[in-house]
Protein backbone atom coordinates (compact mmCIF):
# COMPACT_ATOMS: atom_id res chain seq x y z
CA UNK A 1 -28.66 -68.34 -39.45
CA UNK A 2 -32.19 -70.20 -39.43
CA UNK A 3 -34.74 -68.55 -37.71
CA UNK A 4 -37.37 -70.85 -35.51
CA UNK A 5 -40.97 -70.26 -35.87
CA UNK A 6 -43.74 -72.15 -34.78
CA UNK A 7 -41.62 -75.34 -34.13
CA UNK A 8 -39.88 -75.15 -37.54
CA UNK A 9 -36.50 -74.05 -38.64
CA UNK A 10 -37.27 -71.70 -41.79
CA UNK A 11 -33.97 -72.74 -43.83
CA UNK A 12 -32.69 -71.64 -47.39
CA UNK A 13 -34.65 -74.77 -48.62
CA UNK A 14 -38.05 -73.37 -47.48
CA UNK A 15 -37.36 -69.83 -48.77
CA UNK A 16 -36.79 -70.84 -52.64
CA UNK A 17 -39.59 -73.42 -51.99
CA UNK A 18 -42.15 -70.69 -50.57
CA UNK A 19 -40.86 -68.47 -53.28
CA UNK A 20 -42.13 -70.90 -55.85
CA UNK A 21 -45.30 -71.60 -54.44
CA UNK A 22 -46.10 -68.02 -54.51
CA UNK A 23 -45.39 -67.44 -58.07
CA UNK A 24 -47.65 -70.72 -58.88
CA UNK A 25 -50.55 -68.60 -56.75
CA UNK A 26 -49.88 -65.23 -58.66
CA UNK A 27 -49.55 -66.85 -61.90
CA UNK A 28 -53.11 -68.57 -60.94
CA UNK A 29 -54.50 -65.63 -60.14
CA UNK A 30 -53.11 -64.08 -63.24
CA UNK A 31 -54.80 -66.94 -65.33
CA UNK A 32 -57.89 -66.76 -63.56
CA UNK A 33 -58.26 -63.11 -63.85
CA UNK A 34 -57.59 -63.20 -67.63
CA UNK A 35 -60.17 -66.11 -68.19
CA UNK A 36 -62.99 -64.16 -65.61
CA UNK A 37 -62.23 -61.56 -68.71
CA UNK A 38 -62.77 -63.45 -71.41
CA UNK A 39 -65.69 -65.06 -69.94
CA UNK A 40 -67.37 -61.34 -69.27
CA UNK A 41 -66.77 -60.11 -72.71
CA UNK A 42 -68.11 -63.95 -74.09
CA UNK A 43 -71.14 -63.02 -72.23
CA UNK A 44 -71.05 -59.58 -73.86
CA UNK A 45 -70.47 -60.64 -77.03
CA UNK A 46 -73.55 -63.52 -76.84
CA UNK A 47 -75.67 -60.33 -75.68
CA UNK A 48 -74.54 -58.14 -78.44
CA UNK A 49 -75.70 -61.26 -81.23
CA UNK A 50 -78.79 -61.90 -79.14
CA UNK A 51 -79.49 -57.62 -79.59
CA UNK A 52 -79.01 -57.46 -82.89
CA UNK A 53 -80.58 -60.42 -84.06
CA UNK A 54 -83.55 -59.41 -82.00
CA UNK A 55 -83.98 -56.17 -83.41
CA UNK A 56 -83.11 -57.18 -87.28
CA UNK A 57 -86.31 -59.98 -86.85
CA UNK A 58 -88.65 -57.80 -84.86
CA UNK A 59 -87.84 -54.19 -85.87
CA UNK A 60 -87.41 -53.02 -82.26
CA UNK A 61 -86.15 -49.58 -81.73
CA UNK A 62 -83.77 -48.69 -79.10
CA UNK A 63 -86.87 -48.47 -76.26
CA UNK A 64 -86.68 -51.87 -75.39
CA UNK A 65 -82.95 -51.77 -74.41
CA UNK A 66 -84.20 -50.01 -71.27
CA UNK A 67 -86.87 -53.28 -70.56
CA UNK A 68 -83.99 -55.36 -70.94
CA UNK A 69 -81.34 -53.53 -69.10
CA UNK A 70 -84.18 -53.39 -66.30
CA UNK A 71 -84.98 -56.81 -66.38
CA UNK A 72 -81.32 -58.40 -66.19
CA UNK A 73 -80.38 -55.75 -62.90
CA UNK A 74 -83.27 -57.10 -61.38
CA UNK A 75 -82.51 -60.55 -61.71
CA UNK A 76 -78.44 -60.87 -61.34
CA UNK A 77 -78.54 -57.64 -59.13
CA UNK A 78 -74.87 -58.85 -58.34
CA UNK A 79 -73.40 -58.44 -61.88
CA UNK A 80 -72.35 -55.13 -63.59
CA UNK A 81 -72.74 -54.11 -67.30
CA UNK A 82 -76.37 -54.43 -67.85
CA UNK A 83 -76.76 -50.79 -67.79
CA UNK A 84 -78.65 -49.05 -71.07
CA UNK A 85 -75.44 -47.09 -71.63
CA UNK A 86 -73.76 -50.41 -71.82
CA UNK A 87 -75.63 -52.76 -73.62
CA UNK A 88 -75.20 -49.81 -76.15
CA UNK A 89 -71.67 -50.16 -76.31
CA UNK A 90 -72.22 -53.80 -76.51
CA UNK A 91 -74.32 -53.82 -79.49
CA UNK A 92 -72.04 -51.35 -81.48
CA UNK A 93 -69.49 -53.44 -80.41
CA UNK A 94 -70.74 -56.41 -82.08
CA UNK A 95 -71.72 -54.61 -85.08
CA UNK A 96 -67.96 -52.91 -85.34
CA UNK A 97 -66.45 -56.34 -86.13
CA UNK A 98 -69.52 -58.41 -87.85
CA UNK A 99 -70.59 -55.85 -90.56
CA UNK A 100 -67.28 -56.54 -92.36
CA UNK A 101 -66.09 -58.45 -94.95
CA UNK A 102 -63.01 -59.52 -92.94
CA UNK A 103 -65.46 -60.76 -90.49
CA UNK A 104 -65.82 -63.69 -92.95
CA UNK A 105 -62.11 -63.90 -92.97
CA UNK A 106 -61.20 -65.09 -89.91
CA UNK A 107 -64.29 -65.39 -87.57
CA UNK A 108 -62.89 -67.69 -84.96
CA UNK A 109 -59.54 -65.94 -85.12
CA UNK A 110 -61.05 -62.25 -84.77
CA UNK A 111 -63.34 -62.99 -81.66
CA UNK A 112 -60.93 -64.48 -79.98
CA UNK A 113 -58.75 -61.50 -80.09
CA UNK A 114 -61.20 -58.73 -78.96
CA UNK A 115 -62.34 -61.39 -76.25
CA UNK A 116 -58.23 -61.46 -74.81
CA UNK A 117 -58.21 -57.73 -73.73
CA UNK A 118 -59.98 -55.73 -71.43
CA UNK A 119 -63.43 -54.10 -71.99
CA UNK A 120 -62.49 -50.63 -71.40
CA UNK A 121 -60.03 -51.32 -74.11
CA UNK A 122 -62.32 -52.57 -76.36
CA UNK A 123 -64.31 -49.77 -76.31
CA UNK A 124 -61.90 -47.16 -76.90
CA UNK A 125 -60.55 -48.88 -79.63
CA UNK A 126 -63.95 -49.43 -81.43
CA UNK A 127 -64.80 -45.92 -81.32
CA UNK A 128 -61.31 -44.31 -82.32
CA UNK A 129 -60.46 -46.75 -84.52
CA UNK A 130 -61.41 -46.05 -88.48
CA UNK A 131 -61.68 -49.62 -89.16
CA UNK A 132 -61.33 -53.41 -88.63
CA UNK A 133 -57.82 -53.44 -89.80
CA UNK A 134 -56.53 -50.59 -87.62
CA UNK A 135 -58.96 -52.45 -84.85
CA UNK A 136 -57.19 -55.78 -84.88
CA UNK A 137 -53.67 -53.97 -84.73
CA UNK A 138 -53.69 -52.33 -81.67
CA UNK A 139 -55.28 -55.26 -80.44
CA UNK A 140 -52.51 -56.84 -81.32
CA UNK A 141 -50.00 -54.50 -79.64
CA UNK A 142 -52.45 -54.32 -76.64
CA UNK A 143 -51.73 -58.30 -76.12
CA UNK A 144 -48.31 -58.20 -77.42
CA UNK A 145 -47.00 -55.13 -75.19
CA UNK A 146 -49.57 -55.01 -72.40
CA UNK A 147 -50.46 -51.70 -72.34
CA UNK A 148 -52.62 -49.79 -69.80
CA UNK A 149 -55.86 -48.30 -70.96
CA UNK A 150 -53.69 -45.01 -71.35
CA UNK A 151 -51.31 -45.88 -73.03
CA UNK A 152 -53.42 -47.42 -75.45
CA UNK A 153 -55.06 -43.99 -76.09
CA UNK A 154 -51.98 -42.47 -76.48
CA UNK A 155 -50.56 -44.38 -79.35
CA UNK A 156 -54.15 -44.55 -81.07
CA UNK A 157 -54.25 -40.21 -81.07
CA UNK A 158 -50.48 -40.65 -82.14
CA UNK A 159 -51.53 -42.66 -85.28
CA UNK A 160 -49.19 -45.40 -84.89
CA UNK A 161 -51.19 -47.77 -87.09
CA UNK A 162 -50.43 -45.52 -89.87
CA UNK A 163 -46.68 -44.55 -88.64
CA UNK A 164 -44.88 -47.71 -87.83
CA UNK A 165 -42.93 -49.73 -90.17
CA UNK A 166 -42.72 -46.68 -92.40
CA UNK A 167 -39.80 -44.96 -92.28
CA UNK A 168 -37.51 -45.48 -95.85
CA UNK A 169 -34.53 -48.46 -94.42
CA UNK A 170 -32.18 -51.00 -96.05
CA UNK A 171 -32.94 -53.78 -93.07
CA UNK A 172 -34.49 -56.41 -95.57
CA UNK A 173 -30.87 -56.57 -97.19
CA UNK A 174 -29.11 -55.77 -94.55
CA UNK A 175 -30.27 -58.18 -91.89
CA UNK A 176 -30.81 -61.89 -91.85
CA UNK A 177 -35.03 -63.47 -91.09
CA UNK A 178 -36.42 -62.80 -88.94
CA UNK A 179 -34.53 -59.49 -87.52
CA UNK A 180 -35.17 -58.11 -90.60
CA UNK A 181 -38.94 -58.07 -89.96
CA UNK A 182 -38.75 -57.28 -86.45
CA UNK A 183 -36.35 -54.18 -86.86
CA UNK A 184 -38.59 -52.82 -89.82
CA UNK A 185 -41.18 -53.05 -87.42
CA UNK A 186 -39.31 -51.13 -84.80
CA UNK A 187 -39.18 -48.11 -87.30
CA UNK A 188 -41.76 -45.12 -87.37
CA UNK A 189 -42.29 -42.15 -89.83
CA UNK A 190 -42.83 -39.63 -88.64
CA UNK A 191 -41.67 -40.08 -84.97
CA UNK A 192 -44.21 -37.55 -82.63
CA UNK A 193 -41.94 -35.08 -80.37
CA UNK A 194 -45.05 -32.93 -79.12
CA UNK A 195 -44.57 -34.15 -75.70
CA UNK A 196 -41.46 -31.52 -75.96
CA UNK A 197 -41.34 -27.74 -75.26
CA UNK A 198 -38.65 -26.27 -77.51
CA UNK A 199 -37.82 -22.49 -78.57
CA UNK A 200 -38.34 -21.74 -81.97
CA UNK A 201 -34.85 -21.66 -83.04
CA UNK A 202 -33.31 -24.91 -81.64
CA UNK A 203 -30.52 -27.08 -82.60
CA UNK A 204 -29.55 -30.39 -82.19
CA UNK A 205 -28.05 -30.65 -78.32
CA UNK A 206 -31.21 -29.16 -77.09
CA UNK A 207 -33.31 -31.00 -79.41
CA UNK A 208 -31.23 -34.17 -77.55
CA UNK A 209 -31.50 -32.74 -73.87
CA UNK A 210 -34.95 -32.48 -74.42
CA UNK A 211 -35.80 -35.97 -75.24
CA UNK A 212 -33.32 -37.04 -72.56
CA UNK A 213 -34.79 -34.97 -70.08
CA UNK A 214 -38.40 -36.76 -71.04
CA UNK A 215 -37.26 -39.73 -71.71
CA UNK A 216 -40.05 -41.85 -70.42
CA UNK A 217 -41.94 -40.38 -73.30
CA UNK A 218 -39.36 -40.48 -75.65
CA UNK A 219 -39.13 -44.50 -74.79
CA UNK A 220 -42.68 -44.65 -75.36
CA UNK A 221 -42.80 -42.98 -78.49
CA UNK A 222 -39.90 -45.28 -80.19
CA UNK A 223 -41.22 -48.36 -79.06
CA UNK A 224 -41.84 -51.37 -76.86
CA UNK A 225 -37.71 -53.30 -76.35
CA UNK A 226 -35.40 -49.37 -75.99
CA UNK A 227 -33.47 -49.27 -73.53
CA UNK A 228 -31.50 -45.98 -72.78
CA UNK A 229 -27.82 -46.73 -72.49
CA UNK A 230 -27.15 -42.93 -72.28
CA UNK A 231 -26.47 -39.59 -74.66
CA UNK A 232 -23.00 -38.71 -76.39
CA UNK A 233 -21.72 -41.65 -75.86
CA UNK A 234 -17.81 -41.34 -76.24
CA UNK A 235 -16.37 -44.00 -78.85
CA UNK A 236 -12.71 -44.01 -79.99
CA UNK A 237 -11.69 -45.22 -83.73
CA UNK A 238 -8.05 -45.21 -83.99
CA UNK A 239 -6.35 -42.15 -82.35
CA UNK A 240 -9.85 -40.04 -82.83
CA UNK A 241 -12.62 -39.87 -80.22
CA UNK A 242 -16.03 -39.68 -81.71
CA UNK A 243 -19.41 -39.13 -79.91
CA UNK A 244 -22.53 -40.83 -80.44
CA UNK A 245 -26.11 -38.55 -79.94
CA UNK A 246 -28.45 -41.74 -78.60
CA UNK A 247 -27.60 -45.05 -77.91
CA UNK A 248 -30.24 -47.82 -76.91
CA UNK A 249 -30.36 -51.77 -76.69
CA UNK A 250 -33.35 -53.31 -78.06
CA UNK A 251 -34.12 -56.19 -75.62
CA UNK A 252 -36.08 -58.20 -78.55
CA UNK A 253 -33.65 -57.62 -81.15
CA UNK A 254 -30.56 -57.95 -78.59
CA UNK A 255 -28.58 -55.17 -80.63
CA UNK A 256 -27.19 -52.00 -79.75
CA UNK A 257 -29.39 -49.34 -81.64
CA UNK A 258 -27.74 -45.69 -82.36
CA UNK A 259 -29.54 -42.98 -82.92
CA UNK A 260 -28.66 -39.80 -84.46
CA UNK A 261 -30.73 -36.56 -84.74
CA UNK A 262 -30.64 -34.08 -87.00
CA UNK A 263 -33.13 -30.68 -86.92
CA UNK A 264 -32.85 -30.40 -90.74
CA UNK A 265 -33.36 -31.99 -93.98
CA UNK A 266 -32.10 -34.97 -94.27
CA UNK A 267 -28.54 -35.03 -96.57
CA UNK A 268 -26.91 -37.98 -97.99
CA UNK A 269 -23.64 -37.02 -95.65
CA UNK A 270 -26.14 -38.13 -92.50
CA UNK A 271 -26.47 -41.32 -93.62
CA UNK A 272 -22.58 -41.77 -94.33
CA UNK A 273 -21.92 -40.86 -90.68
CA UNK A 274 -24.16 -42.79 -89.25
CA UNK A 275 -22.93 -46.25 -91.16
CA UNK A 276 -19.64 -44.97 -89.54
CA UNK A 277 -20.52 -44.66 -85.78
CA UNK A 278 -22.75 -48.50 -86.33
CA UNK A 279 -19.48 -49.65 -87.47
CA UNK A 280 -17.67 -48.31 -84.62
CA UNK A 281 -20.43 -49.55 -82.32
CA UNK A 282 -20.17 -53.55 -83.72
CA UNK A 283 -16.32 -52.94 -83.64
CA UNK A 284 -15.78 -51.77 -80.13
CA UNK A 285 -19.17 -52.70 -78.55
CA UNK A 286 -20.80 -55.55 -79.89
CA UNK A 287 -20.31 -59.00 -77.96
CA UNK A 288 -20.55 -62.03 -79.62
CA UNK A 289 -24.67 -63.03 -78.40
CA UNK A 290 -25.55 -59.51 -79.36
CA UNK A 291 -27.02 -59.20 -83.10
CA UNK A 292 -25.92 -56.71 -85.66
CA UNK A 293 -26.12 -53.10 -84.54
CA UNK A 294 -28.88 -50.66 -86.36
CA UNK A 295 -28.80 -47.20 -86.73
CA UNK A 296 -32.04 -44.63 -86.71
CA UNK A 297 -31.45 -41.68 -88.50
CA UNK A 298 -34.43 -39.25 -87.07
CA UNK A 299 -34.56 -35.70 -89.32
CA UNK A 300 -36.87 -33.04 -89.39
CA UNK A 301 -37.36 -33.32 -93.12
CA UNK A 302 -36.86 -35.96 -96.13
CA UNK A 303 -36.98 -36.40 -99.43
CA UNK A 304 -37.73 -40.26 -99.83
CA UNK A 305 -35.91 -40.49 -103.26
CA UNK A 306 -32.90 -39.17 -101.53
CA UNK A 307 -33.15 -41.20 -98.93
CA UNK A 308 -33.55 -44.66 -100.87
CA UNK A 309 -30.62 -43.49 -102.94
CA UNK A 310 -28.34 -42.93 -99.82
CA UNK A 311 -28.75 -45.81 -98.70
CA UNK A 312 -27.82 -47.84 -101.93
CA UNK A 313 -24.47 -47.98 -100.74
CA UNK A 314 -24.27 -48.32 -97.21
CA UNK A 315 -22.68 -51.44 -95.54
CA UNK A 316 -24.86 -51.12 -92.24
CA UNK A 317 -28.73 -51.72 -91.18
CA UNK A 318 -29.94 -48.20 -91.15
CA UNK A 319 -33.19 -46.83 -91.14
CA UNK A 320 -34.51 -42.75 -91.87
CA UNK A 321 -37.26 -41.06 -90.44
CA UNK A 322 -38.03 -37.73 -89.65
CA UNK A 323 -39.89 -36.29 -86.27
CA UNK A 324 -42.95 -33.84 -86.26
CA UNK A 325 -43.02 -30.83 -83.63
CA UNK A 326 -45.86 -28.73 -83.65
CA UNK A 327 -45.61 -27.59 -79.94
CA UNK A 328 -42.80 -24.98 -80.16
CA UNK A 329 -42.38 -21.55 -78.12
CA UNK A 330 -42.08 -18.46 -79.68
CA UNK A 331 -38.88 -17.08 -79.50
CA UNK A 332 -39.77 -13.76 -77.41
CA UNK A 333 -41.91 -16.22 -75.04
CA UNK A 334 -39.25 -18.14 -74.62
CA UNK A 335 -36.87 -15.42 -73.45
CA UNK A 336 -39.51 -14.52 -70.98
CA UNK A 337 -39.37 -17.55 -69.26
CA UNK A 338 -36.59 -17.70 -65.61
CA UNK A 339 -33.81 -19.94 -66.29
CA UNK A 340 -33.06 -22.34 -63.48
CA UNK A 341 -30.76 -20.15 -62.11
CA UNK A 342 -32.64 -17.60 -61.55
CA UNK A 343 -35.38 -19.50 -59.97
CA UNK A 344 -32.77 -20.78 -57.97
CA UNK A 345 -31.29 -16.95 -57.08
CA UNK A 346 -35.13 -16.07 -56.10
CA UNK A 347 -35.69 -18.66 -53.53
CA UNK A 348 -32.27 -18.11 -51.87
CA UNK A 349 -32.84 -14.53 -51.25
């Protein structure tokens, strides 16, 4: 029923139509906070060449940063970052991506890119990032994936510059351009499970409650595109039901993604089974827009020649990793801990 307001019937019409104009004000507010962004850290950068060009021709020492940062406070008393501390950052900022030989590369290219995130990113990448090259990637991601300042920390101290696209996989022959590329890419090796708790002496159900039970981590740790569909997932082949240990859709690949855990080495059987329960999946799941399914096999060892080799064969996209767990409880400190039954017990009494 239309509502009157102010001498004007607010119809269906004007509700889509409001709707829209309110997306063309966020999006403009999006776009204008994005280019206030760029044009800060263009004015950073121009500082950082003006610095460092100073002091290369007149062999100033780090003194006269404090003149400076002095002098600009006093006269744009309005605008932040003129600090010491910050023209600082500013100058080794500069300096991070200039006094490189890949600077010569790509110099248009390159300043663009540290000019489209935000500062605080910037810095933390320039200090815990070895060099250019691991620099530019999680730039990359950071523009890619939008990440928070947080989660950018997180997957620099996880090493996933040096982790992702490693893990030993058949996609190349298995999958057609680009979802080849894109899946690879998907892949780590090692995955990082320290944001678990486990016992010492765990098998493969906890190991899988686990990473259910923190499976905002888990999500993060596999990758931008998972979505959790849910944990043994029941699948029937013939007169047999079979149960799958993970199963994800990846939003970017649009395919159904199982994944299978194992806590020990990896054996050429795993890889057998796992070709089975992707075939099952494309058989009884698959719709016709979704792309091939891929399986992750994720062990807590490998041998890479065995891998390769088991995977000679194999009709389906699969890819092997194994996971890294270094914070597990000791057994006896385990035991020590209530269940949640008994914590339960304790408050009822």
């Amino acid at each position: 029923m239309a509502r009157k307001e102010v001498g004007f019937v607010v119809t269906d019409d004007y509700k889509t139509w409001i709707e829209e104009v309110k997306n063309k004000i966020r999006n403009s507010q999006i776009k204008a906070s994005v280019r206030i962004n760029y044009e800060m850290l263009d004015l950073y950068w121009n500082l950082g060449v003006a610095i460092c060009e100073k002091q290369n021709q007149a062999k100033w020492g780090d003194a006269f940063l404090k003149v400076m940062s002095n002098d600009l406070q006093k006269a744009f008393p309005g605008v932040s970052g003129f600090s010491v501390e910050n023209l600082k950052h500013i100058r080794y900022w500069y300096n991070f991506y200039t006094n490189n030989e890949k600077w010569l590369q790509g110099v248009t290219q390159i300043e663009s890119m540290v000019k489209s995130i935000p500062w605080g990113h910037n810095q933390r990448i320039m200090y815990k990032c070895k060099d250019i090259d691991e620099a530019l990637f999680y730039i990359q991601k950071t523009m890619d994936n939008n990440w928070s300042r947080n989660v950018l920390v997180h997957q620099i101290e996880s090493d996933l510059y040096a982790r992702q696209g490693k893990a030993i996989n058949n996609f190349q022959v298995k999958l057609p351009e680009p979802q080849s590329d894109l899946a690879e890419q998907t892949l780590k090796d090692p995955y990082n499970f320290d944001f678990l708790a486990l016992r010492e002496e765990y098998n493969e159900r906890e190991l899988e409650d686990a990473l259910v039970e923190q499976i905002t981590q888990f999500l993060l740790e596999l990758g931008t595109g998972f979505s959790f569909i849910g944990k043994q997932v029941e699948i029937k082949v013939g007169e047999s039901n079979f149960y799958i240990d993970l199963l994800f859709y990846h939003v970017k690949l649009h395919c159904y993604v199982v994944v299978e855990l194992k806590t020990e080495k990896f054996k050429p059987e795993f890889a057998g089974q796992l070709n089975f329960y992707v075939t099952a999946v494309n058989k009884n799941m698959k719709d016709e827009q979704d792309n091939q399914t891929i399986g992750i096999l994720i062990c807590k060892d490998k041998d890479d020649v065995v891998a390769e080799y088991s995977l000679e064969n194999i009709s389906q996209p699969i890819g092997i990793a194994q996971y890294e767990l270094t914070k597990v409880l000791r057994k006896e400190f385990k035991s020590s801990l209530p269940t949640i039954e008994e914590i339960e017990e304790g408050l009822s009494e």
